[in-house]
N, C-alpha and C. Protein backbone atom coordinates (compact mmCIF):
# COMPACT_ATOMS: atom_id res chain seq x y z
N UNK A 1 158.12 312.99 92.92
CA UNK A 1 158.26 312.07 91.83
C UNK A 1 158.40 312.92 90.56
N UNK A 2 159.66 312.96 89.84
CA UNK A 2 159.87 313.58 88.20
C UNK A 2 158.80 313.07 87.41
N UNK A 3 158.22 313.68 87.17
CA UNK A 3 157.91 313.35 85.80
C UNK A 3 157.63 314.40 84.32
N UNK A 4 157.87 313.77 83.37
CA UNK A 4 158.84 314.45 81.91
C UNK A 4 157.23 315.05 81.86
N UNK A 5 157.32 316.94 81.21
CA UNK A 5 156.59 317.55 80.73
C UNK A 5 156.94 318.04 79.40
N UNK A 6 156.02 317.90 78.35
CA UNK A 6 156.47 318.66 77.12
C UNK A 6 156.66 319.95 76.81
N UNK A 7 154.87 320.15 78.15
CA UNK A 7 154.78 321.70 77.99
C UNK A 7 155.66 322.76 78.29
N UNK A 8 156.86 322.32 79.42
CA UNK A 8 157.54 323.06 80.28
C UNK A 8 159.48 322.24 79.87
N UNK A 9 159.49 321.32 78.97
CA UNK A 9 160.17 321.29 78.16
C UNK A 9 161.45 320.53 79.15
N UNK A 10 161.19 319.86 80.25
CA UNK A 10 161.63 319.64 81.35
C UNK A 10 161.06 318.39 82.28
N UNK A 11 161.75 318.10 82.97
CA UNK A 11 160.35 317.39 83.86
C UNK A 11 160.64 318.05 84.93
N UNK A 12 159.44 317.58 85.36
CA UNK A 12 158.79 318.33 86.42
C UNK A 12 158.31 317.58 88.02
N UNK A 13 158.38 318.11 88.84
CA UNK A 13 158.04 317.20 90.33
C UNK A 13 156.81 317.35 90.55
N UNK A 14 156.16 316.19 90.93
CA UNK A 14 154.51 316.19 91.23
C UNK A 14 154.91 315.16 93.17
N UNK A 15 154.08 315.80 93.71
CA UNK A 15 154.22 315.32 95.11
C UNK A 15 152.74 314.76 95.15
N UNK A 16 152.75 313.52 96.16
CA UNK A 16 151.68 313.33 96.07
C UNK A 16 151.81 312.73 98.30
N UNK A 17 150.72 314.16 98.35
CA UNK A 17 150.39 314.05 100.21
C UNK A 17 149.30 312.59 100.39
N UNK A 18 149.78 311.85 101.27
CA UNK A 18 148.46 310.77 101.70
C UNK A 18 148.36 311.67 103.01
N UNK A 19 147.15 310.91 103.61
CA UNK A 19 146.52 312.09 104.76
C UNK A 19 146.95 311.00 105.95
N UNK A 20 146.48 311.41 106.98
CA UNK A 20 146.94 311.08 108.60
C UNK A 20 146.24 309.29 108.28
N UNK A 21 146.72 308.26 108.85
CA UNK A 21 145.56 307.16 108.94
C UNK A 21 146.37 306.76 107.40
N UNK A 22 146.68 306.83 106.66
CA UNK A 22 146.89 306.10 105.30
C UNK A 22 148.19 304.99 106.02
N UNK A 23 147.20 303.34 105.75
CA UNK A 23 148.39 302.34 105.63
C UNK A 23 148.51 301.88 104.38
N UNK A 24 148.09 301.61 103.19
CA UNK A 24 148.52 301.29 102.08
C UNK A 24 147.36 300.65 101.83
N UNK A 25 146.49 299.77 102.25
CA UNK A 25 145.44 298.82 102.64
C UNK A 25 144.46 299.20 101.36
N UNK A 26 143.35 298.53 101.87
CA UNK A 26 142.32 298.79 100.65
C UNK A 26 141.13 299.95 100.53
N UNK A 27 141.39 300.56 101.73
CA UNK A 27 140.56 301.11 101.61
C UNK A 27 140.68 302.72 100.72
N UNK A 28 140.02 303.32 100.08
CA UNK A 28 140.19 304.45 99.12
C UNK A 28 139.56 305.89 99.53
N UNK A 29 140.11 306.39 99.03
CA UNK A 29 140.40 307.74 99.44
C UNK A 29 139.92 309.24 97.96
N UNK A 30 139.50 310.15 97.99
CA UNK A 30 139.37 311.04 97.52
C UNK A 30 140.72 311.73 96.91
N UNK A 31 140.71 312.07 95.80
CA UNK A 31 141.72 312.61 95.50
C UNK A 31 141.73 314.26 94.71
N UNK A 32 142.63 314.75 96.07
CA UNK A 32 142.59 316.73 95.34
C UNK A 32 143.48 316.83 94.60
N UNK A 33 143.63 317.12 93.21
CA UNK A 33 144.56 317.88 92.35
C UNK A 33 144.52 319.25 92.33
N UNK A 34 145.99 319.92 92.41
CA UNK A 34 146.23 320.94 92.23
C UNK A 34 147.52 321.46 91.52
N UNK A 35 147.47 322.54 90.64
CA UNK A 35 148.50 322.79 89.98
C UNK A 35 149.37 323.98 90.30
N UNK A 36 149.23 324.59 91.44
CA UNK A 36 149.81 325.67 92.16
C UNK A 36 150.73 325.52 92.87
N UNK A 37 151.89 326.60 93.16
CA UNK A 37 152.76 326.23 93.98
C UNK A 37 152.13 326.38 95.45
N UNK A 38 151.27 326.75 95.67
CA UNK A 38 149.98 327.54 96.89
C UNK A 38 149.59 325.85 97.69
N UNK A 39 149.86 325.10 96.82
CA UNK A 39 149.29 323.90 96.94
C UNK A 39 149.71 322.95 97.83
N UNK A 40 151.28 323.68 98.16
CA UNK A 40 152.43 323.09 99.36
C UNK A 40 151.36 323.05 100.49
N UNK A 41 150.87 324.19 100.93
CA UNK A 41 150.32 324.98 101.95
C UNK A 41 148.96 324.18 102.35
N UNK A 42 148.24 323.58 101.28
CA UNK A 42 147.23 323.04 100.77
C UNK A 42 146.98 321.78 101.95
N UNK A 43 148.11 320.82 102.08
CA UNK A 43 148.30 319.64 102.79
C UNK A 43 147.52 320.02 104.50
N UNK A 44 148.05 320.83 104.90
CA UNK A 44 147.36 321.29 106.02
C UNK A 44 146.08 321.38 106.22
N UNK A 45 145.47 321.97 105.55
CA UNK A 45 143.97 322.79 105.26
C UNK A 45 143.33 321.46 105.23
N UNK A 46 143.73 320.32 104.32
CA UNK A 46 142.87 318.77 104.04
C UNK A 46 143.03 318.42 105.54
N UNK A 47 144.31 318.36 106.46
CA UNK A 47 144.36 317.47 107.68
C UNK A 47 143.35 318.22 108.94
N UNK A 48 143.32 319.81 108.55
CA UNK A 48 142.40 320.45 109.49
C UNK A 48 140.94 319.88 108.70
N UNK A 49 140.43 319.78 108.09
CA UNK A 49 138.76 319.83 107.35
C UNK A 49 138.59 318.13 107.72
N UNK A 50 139.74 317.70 107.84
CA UNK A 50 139.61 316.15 107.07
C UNK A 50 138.88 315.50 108.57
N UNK A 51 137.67 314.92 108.40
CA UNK A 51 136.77 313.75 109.43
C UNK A 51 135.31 314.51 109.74
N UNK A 52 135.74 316.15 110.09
CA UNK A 52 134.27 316.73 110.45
C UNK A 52 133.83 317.49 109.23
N UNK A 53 134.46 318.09 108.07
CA UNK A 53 133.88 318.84 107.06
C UNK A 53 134.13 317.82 105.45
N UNK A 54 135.05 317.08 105.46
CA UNK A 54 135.79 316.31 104.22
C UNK A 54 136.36 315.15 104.77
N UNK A 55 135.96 314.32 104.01
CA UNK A 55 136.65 312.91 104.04
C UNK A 55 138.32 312.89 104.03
N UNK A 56 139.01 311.89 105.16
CA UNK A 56 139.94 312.22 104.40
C UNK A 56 140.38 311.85 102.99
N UNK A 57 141.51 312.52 102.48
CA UNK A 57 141.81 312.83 101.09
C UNK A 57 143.58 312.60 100.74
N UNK A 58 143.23 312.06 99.57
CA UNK A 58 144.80 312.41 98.60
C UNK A 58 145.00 313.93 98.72
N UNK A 59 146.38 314.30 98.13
CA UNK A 59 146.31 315.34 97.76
C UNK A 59 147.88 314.94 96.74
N UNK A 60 147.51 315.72 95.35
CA UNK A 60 148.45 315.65 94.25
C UNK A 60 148.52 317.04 93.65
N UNK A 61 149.93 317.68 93.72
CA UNK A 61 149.93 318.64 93.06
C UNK A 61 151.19 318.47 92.40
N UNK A 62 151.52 319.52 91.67
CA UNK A 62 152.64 319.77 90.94
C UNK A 62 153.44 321.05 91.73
N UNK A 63 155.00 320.82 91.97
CA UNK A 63 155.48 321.80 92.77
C UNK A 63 155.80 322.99 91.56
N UNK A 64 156.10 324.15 92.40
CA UNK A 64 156.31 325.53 91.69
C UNK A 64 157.47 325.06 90.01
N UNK A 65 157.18 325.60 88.87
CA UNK A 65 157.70 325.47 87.94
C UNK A 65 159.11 326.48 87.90
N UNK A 66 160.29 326.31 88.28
CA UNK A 66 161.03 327.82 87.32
C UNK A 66 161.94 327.69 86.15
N UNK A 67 161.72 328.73 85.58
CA UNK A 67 161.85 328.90 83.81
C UNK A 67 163.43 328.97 84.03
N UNK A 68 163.72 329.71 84.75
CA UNK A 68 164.81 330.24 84.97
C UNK A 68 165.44 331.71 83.89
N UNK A 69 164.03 332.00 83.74
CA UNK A 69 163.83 333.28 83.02
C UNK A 69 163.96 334.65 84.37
């Protein structure tokens, strides 16, 4: 999903992972923010932890920024 950044003068893509089991329904969920591109990688790590160490979880990050510097 784009959305316009001032800081980066651009907009920018924010992804947002639902976990295994998400129907839309009412029930709610935890939500991880992260601002790393590391954060792709991230989605996994929640579906391994997620029932015996962590609830499952959102996960929202922002994908890698380039300047094109």
């Amino acid at each position: 999903m784009p959305v316009p950044s001032t800081v980066y003068g651009a907009e920018q893509r924010v992804t947002v992972y639902l976990p295994k089991g998400y129907d839309g329904g009412s029930d709610r969920y935890p939500v991880i923010y992260a601002t790393h591109s590391w954060a792709t990688h991230l989605a996994g790590t929640v579906d391994a932890l997620s029932g015996d160490h962590i609830p499952p979880s959102m996960l929202v990050y922002l994908e890698t920024y380039d300047s094109g510097d």
